[in-house]
N, C-alpha and C. Protein backbone atom coordinates (compact mmCIF):
# COMPACT_ATOMS: atom_id res chain seq x y z
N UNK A 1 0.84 -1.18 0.00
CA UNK A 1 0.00 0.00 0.00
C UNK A 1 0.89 1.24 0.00
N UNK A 2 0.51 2.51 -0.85
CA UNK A 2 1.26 3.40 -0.78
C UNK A 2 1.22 4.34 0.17
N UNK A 3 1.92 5.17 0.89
CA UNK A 3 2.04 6.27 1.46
C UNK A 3 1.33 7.46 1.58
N UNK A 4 0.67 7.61 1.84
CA UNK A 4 0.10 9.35 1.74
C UNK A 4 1.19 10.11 1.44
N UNK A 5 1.44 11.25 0.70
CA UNK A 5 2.50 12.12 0.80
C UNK A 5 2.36 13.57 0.95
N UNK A 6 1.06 13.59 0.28
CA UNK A 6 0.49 14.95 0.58
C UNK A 6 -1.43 14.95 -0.53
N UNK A 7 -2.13 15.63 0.28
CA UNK A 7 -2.91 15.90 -0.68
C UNK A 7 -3.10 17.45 -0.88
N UNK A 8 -3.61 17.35 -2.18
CA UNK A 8 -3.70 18.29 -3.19
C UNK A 8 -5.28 19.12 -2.27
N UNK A 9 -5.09 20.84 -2.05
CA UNK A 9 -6.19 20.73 -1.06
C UNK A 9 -7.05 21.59 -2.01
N UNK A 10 -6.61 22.66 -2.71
CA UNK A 10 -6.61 23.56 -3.70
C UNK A 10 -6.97 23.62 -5.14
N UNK A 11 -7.83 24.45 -5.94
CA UNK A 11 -7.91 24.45 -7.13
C UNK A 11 -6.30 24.65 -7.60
N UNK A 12 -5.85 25.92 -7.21
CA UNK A 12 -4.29 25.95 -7.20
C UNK A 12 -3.41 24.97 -7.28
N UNK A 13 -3.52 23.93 -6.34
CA UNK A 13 -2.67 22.83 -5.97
C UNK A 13 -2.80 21.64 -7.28
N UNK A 14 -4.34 21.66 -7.56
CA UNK A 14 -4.31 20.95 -8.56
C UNK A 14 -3.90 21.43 -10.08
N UNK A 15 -3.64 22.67 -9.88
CA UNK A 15 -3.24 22.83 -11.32
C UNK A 15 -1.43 23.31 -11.39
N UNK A 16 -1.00 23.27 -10.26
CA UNK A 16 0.35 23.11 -10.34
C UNK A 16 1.10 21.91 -10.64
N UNK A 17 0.07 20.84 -9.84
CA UNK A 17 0.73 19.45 -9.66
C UNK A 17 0.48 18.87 -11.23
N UNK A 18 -0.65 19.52 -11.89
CA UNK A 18 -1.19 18.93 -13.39
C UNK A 18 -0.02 19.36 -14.42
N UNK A 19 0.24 20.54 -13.84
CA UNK A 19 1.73 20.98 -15.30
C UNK A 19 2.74 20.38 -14.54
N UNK A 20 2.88 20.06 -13.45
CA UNK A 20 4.15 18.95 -12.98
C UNK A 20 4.23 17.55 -13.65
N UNK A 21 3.25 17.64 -14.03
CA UNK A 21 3.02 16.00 -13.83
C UNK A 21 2.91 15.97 -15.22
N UNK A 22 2.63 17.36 -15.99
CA UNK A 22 2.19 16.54 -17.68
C UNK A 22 3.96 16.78 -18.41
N UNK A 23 4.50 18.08 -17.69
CA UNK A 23 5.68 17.92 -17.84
C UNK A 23 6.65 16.84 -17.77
N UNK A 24 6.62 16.26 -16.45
CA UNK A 24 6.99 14.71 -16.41
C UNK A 24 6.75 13.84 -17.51
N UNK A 25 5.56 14.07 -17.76
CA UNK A 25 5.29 12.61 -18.84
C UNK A 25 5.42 13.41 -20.64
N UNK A 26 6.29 14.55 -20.73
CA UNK A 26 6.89 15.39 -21.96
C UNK A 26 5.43 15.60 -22.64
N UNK A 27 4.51 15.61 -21.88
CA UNK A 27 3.16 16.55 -22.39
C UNK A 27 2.73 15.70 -23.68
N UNK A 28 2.40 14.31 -22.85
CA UNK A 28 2.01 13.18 -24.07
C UNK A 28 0.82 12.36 -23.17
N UNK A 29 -0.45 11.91 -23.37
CA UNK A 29 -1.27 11.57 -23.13
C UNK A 29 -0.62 9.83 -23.06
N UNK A 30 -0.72 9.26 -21.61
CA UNK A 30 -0.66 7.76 -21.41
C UNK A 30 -1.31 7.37 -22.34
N UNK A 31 -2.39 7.79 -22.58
CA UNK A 31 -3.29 6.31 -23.30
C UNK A 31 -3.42 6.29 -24.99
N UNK A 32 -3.79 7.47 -25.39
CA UNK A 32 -3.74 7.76 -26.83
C UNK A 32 -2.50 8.15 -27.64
N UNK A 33 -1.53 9.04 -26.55
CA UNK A 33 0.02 9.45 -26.57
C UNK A 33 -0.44 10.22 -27.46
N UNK A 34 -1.21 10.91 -27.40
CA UNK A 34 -1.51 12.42 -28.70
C UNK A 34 -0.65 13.13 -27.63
N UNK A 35 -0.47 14.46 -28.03
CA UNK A 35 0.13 15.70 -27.27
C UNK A 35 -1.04 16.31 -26.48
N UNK A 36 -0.56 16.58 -24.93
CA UNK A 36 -1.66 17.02 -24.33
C UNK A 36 -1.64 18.47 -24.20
N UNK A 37 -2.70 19.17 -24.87
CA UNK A 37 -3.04 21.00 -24.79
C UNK A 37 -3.10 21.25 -23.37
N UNK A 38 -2.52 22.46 -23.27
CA UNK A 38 -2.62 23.55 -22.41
C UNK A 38 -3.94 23.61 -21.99
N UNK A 39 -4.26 23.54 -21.14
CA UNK A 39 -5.70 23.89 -20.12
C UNK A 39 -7.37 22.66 -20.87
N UNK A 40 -6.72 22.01 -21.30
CA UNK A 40 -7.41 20.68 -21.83
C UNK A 40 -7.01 19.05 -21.28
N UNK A 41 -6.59 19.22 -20.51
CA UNK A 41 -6.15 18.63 -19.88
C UNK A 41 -7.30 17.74 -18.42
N UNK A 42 -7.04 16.51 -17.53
CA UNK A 42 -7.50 16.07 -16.84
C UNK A 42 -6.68 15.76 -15.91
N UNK A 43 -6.32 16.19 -14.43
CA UNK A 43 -5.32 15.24 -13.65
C UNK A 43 -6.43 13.92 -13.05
N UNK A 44 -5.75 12.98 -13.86
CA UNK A 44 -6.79 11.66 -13.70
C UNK A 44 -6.74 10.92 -12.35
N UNK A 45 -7.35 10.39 -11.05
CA UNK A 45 -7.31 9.68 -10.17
C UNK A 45 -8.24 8.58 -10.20
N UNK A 46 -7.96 7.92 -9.05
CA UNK A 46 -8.69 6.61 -8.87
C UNK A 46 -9.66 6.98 -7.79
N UNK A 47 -10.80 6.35 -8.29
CA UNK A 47 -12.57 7.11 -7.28
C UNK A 47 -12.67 5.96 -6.21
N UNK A 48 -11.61 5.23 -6.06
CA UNK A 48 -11.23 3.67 -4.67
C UNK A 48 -10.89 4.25 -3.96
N UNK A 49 -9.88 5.01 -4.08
CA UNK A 49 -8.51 5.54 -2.84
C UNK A 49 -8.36 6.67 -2.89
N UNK A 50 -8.84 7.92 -4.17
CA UNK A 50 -8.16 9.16 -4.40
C UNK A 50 -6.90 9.09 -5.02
N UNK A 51 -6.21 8.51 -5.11
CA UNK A 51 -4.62 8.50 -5.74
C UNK A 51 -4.41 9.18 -7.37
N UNK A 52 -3.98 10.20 -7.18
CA UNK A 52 -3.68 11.01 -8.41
C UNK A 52 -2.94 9.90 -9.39
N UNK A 53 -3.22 9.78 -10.49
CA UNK A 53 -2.80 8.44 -11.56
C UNK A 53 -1.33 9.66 -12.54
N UNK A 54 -2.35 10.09 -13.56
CA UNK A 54 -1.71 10.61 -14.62
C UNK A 54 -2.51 11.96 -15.13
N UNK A 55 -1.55 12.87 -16.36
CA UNK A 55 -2.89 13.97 -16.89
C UNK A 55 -2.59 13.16 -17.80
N UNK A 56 -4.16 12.77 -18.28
CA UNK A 56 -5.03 12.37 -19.51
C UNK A 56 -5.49 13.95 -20.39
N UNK A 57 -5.57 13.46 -21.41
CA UNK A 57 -6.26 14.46 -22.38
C UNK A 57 -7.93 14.31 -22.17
N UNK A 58 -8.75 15.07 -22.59
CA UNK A 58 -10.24 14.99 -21.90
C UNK A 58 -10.51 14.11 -22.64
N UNK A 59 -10.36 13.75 -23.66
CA UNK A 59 -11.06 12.24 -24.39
C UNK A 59 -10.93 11.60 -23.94
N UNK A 60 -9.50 11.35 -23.26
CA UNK A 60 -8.96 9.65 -22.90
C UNK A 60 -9.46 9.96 -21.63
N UNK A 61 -9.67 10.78 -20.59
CA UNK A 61 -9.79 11.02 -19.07
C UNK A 61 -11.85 10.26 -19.16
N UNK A 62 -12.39 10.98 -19.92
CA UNK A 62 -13.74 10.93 -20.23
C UNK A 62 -14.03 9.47 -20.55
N UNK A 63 -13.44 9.18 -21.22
CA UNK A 63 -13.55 7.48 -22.23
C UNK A 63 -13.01 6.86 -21.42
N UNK A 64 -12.46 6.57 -19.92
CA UNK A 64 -12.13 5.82 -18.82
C UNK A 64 -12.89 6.00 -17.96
N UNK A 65 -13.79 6.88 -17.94
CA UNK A 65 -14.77 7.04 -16.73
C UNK A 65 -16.02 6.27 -17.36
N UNK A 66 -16.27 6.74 -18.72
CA UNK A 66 -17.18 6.20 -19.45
C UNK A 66 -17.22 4.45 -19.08
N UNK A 67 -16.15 3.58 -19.34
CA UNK A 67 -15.65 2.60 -19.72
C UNK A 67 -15.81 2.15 -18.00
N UNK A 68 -15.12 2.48 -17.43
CA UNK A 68 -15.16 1.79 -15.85
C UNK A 68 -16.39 1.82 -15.52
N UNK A 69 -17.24 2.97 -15.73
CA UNK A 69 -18.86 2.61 -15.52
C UNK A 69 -19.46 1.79 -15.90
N UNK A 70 -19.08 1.72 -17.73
CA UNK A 70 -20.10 1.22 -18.22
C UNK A 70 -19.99 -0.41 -17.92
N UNK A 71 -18.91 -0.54 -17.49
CA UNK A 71 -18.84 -2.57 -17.08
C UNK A 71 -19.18 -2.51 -16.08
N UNK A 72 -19.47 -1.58 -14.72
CA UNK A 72 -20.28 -2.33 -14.08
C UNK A 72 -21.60 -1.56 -14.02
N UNK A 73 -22.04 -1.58 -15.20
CA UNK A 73 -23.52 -1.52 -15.09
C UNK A 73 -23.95 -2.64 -14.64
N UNK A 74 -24.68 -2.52 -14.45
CA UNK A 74 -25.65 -3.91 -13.92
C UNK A 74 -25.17 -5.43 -13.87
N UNK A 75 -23.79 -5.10 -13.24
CA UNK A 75 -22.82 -5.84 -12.76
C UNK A 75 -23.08 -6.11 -11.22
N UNK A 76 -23.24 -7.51 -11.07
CA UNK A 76 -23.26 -7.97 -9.79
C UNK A 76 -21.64 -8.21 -8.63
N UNK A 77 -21.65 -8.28 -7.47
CA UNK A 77 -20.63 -8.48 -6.94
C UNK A 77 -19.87 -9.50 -7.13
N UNK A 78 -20.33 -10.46 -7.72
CA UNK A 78 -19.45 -11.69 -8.19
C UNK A 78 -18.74 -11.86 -9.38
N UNK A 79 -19.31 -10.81 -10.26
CA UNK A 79 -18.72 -10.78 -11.86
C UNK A 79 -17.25 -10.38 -11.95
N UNK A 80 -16.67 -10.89 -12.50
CA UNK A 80 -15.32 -10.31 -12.60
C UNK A 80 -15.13 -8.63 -12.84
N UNK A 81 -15.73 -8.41 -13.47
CA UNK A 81 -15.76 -6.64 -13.82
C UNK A 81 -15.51 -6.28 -12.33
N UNK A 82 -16.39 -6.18 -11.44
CA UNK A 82 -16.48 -5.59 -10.23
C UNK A 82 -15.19 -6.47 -9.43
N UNK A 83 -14.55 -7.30 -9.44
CA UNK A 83 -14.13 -8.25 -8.59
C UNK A 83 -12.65 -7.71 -9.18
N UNK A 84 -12.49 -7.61 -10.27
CA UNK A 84 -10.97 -7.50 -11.04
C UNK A 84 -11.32 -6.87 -12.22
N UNK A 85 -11.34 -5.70 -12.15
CA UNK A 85 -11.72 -4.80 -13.45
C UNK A 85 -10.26 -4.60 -14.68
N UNK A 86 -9.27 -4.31 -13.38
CA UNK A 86 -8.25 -4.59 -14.69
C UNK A 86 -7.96 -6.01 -15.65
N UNK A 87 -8.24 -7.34 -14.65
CA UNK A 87 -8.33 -8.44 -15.73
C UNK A 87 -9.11 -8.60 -16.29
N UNK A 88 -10.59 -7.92 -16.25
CA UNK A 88 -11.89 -8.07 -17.20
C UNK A 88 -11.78 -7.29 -18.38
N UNK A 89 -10.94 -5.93 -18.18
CA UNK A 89 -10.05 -5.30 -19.35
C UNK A 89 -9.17 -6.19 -20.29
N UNK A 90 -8.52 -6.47 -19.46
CA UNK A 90 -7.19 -7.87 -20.66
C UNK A 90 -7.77 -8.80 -21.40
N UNK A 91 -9.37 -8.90 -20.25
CA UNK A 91 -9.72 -9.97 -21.16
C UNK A 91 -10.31 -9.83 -22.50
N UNK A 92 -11.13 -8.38 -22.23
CA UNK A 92 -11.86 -7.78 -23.84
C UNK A 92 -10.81 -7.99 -24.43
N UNK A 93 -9.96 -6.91 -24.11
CA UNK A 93 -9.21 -6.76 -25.47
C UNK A 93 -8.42 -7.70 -25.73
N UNK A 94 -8.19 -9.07 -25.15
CA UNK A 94 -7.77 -10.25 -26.22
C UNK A 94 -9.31 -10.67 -26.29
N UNK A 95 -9.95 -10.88 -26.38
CA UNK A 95 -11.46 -11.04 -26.98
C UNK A 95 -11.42 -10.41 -28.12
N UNK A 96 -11.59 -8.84 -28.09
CA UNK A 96 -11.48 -8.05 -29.07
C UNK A 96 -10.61 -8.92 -30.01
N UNK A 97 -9.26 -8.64 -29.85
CA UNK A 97 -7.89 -9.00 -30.81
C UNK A 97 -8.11 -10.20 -31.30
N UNK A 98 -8.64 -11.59 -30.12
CA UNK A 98 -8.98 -12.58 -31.84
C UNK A 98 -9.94 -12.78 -32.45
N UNK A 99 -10.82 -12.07 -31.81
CA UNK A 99 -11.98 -12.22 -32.88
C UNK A 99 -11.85 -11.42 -34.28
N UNK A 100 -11.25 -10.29 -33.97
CA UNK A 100 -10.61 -9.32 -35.48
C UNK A 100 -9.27 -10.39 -36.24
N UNK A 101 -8.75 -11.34 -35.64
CA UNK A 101 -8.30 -11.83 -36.36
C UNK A 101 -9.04 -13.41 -36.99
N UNK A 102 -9.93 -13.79 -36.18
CA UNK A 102 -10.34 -14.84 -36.74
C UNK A 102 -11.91 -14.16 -36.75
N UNK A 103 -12.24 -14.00 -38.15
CA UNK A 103 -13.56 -13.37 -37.99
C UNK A 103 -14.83 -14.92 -38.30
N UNK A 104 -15.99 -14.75 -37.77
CA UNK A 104 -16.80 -16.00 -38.04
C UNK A 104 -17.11 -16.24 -39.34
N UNK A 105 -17.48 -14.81 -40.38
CA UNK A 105 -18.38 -15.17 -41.13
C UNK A 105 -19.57 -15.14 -41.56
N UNK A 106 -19.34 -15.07 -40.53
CA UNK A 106 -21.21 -14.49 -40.31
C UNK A 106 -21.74 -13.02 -39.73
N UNK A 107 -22.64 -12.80 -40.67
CA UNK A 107 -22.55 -11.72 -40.73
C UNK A 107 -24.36 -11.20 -39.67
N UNK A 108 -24.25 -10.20 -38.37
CA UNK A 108 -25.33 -10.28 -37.91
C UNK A 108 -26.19 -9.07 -38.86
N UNK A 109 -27.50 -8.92 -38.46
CA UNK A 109 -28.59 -8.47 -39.37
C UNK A 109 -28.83 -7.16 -39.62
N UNK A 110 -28.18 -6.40 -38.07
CA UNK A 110 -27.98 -4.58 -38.70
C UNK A 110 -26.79 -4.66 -38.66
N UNK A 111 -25.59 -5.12 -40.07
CA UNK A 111 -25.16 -4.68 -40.85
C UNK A 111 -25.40 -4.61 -41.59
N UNK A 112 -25.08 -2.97 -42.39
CA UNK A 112 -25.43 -3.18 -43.88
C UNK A 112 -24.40 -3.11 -44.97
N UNK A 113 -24.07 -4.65 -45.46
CA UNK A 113 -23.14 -4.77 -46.31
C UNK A 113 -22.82 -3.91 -47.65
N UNK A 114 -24.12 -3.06 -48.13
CA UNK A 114 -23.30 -2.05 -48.82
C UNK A 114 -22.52 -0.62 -48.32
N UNK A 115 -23.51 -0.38 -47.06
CA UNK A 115 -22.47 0.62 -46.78
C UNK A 115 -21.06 0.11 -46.05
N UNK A 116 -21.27 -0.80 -45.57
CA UNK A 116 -20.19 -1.35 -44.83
C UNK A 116 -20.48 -0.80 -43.89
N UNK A 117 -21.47 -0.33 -43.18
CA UNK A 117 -21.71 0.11 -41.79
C UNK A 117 -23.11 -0.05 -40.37
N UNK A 118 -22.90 -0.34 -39.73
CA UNK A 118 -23.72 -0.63 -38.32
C UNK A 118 -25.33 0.30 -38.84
N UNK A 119 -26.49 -0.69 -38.89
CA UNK A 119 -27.40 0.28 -39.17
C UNK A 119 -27.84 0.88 -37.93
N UNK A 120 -28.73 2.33 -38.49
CA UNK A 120 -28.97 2.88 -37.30
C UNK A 120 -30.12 2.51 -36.54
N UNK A 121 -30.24 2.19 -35.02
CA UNK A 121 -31.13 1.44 -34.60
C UNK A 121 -32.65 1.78 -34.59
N UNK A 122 -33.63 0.91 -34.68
CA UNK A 122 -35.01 1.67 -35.00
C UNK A 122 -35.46 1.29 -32.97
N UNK A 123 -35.58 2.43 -32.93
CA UNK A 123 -36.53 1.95 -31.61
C UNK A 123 -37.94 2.30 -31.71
N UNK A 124 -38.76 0.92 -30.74
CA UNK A 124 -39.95 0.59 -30.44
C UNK A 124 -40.68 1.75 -30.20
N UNK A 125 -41.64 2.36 -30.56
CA UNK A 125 -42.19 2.93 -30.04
C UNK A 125 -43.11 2.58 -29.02
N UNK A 126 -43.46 3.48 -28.05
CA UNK A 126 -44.25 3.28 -26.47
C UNK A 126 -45.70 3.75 -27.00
């Protein structure tokens, strides 16, 4: 377990420690590694412990909050998502990775093979 070392108490505090920290990482986004803008920026933490992580760019900061939610939606306490979220991650994306390499063949019913694209969904009306 890590140390406390200090927390950040301040709007101030957090935006000193954010150009510390994007400086550190030569002002490159962990996850996408685009270049991270001036005042576009996220100092990203963990919503378990508080622990300041990294600055994310707002896409990638946004699209991890998005993403950690959206697996445990209506995720029970026993599911791996909730139990081990980072190995339920490894696991998509080798899920993801062989299924793009071994594709079935089969093709499901909203695609539409001339556009080559996901049709748009019709919902039920109430």
């Amino acid at each position: 377990m890590t140390t406390i070392k200090r927390q950040l108490k301040t709007a101030d505090d957090v935006a000193t420690y954010r150009k510390q920290k994007a400086a550190m990482q030569k002002y490159k986004c962990p996850i996408c590694r685009g270049p991270l803008q001036v005042n576009v920026t996220a100092l990203d933490h963990s919503h378990k412990n508080g622990h300041c992580r990294s600055v994310l760019c707002r896409s990638c900061n946004v699209g991890e909050g998005k993403v950690m939610a959206g697996m445990l939606f209506r995720t029970t306490k026993t599911n791996l998502a909730y139990r081990e979220p980072i190995q339920w991650l490894r696991n998509l994306a080798d899920y993801l990775e062989y299924h793009q390499n071994n594709p079935s063949g089969i093709i499901h019913p909203t695609f539409d093979l001339k556009t080559g694209k996901q049709k748009p969904v019709k919902r039920r009306k109430k």
